[in-house]
C-alpha atoms as a PDB file:
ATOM      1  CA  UNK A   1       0.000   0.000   0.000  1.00  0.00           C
ATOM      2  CA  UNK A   2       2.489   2.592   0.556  1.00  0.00           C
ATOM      3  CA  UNK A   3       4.027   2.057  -2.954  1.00  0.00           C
ATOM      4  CA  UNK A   4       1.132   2.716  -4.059  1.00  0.00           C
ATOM      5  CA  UNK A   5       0.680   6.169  -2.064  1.00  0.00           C
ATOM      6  CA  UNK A   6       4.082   7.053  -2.988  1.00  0.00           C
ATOM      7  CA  UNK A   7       3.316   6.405  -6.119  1.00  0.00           C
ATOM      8  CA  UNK A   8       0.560   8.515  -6.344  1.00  0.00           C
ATOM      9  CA  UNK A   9       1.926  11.591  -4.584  1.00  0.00           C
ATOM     10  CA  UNK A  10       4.883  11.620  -7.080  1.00  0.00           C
ATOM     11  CA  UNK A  11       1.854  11.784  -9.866  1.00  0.00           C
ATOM     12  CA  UNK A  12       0.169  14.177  -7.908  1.00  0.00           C
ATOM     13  CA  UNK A  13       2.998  16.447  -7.437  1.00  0.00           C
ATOM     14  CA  UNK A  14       3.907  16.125 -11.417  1.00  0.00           C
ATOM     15  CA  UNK A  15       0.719  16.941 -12.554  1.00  0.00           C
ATOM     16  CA  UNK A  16       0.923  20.314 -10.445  1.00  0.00           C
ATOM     17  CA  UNK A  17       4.490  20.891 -11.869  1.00  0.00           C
ATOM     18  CA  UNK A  18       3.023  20.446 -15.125  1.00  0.00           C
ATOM     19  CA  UNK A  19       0.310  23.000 -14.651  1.00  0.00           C
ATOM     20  CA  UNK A  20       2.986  25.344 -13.533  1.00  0.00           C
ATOM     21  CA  UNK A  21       5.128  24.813 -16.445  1.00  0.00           C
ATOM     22  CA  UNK A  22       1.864  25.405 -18.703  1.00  0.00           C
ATOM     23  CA  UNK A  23       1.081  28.668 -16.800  1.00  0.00           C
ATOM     24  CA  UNK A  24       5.044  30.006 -17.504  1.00  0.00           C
ATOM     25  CA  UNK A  25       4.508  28.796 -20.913  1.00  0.00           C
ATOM     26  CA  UNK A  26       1.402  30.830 -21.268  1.00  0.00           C
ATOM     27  CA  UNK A  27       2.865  33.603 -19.751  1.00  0.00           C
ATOM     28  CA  UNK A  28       5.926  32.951 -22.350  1.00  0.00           C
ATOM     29  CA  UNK A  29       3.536  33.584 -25.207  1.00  0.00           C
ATOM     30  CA  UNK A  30       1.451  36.434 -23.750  1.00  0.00           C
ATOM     31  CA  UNK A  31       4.869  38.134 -23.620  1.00  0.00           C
ATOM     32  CA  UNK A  32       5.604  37.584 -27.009  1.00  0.00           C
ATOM     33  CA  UNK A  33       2.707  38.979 -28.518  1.00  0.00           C
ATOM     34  CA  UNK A  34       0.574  35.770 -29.089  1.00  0.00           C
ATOM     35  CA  UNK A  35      -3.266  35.622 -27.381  1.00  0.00           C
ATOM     36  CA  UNK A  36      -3.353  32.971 -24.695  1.00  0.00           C
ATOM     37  CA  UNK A  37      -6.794  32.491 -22.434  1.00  0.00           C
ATOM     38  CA  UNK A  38      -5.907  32.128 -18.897  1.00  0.00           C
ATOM     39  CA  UNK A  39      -8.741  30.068 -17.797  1.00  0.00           C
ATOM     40  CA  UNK A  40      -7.673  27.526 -20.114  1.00  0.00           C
ATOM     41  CA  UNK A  41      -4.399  26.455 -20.061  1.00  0.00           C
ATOM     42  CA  UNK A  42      -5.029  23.182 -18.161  1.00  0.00           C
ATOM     43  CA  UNK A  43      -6.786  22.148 -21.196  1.00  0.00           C
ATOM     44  CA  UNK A  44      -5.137  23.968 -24.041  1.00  0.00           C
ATOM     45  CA  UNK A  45      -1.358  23.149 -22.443  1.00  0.00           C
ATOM     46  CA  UNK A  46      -0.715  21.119 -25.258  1.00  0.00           C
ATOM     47  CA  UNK A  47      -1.493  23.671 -28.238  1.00  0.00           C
ATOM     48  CA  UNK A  48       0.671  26.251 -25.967  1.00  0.00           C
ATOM     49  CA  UNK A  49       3.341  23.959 -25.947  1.00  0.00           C
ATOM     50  CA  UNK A  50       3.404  23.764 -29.761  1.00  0.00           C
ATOM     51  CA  UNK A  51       2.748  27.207 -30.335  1.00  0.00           C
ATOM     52  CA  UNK A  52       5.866  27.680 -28.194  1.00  0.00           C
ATOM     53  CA  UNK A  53       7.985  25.391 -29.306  1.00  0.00           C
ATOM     54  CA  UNK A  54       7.244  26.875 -32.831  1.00  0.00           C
ATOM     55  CA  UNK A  55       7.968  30.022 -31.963  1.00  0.00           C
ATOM     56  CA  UNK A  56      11.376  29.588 -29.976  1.00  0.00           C
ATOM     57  CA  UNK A  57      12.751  27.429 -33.060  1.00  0.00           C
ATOM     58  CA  UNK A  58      11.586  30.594 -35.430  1.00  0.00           C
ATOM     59  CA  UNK A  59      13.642  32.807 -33.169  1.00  0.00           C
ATOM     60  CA  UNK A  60      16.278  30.899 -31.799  1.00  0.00           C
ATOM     61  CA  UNK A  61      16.763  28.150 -34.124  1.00  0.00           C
ATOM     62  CA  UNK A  62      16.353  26.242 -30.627  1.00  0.00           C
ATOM     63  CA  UNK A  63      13.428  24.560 -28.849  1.00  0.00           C
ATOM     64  CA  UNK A  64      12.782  26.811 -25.394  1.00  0.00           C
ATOM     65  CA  UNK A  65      13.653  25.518 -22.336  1.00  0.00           C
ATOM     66  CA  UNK A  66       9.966  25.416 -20.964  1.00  0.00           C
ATOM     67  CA  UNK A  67       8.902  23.141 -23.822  1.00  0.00           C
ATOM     68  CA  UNK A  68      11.095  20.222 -22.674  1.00  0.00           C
ATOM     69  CA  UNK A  69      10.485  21.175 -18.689  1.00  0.00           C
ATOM     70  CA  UNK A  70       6.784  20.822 -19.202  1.00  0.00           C
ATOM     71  CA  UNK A  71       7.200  17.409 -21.684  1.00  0.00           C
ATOM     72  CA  UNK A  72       8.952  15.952 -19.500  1.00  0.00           C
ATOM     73  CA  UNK A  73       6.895  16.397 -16.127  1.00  0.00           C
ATOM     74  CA  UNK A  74       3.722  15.363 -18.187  1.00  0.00           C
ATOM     75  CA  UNK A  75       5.303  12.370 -19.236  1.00  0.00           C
ATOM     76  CA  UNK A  76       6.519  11.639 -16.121  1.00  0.00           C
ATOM     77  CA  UNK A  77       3.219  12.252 -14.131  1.00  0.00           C
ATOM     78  CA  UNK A  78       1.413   9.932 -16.730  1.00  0.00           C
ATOM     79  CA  UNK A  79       4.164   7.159 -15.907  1.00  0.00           C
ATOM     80  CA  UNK A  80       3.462   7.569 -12.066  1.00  0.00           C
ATOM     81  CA  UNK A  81       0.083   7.441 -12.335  1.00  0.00           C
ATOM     82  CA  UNK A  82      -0.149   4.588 -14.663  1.00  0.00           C
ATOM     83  CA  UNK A  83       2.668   2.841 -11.965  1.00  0.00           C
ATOM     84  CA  UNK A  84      -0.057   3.479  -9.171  1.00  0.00           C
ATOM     85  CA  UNK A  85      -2.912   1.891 -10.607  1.00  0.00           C
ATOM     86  CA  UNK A  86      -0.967  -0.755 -12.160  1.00  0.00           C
ATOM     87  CA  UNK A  87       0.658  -1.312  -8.165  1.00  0.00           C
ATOM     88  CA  UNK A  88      -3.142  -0.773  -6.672  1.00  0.00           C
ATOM     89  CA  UNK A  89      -4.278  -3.507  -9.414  1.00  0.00           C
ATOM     90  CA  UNK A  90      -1.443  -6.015  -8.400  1.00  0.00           C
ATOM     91  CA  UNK A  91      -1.340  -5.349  -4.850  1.00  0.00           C
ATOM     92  CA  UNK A  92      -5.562  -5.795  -3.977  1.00  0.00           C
END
C-alpha cells in the first residue's frame, strides 16, 4: 500500500508541476505577442506547448527551455500514475 501512495503523490505532485510549467509557458507567449486564455491552459497546455515550441525554433533556431520542462513532467506524471494503478491492481 504505501508504494502505491508514494506512487501517487509523485503523480500528484507532477501533474501540479506540469500545470505550472503550462502557466510560464502561457505567460511565455502572452509576452511575445501571441493571445493565450488564462482560464484555459489546463486544457489547451498542449497547443501552448506547440505554439511555443514553434515560436522559440523561429527565433532561436532552438526549442525553449519550458517546452522540454513541461514534456517531461507530463510524461513523467502519466508514468506515475499509470505505476499506481498498475501497483493498486497487483497489490488488492
Amino acid at each position: 500500500m504505501i508504494a502505491f501512495t508514494i506512487l501517487a503523490m509523485l503523480a500528484i505532485l507532477c501533474a501540479i508541476g506540469s500545470v505550472i510549467a503550462g502557466v510560464r509557458i502561457a505567460n511565455d507567449l502572452r509576452a511575445r505577442g501571441k493571445h493565450t486564455n488564462p482560464a484555459l491552459i489546463r486544457w489547451m497546455v498542449f497547443k501552448y506547448m506547440a505554439d511555443y515550441k514553434r515560436i522559440t525554433l523561429e527565433e532561436t533556431g532552438k526549442v525553449g527551455p519550458l517546452y522540454n520542462q513541461c514534456a517531461t513532467i507530463s510524461a513523467l506524471a502519466a508514468l506515475f500514475a499509470i505505476a499506481a494503478i498498475l501497483v493498486k491492481i497487483i497489490l488488492s
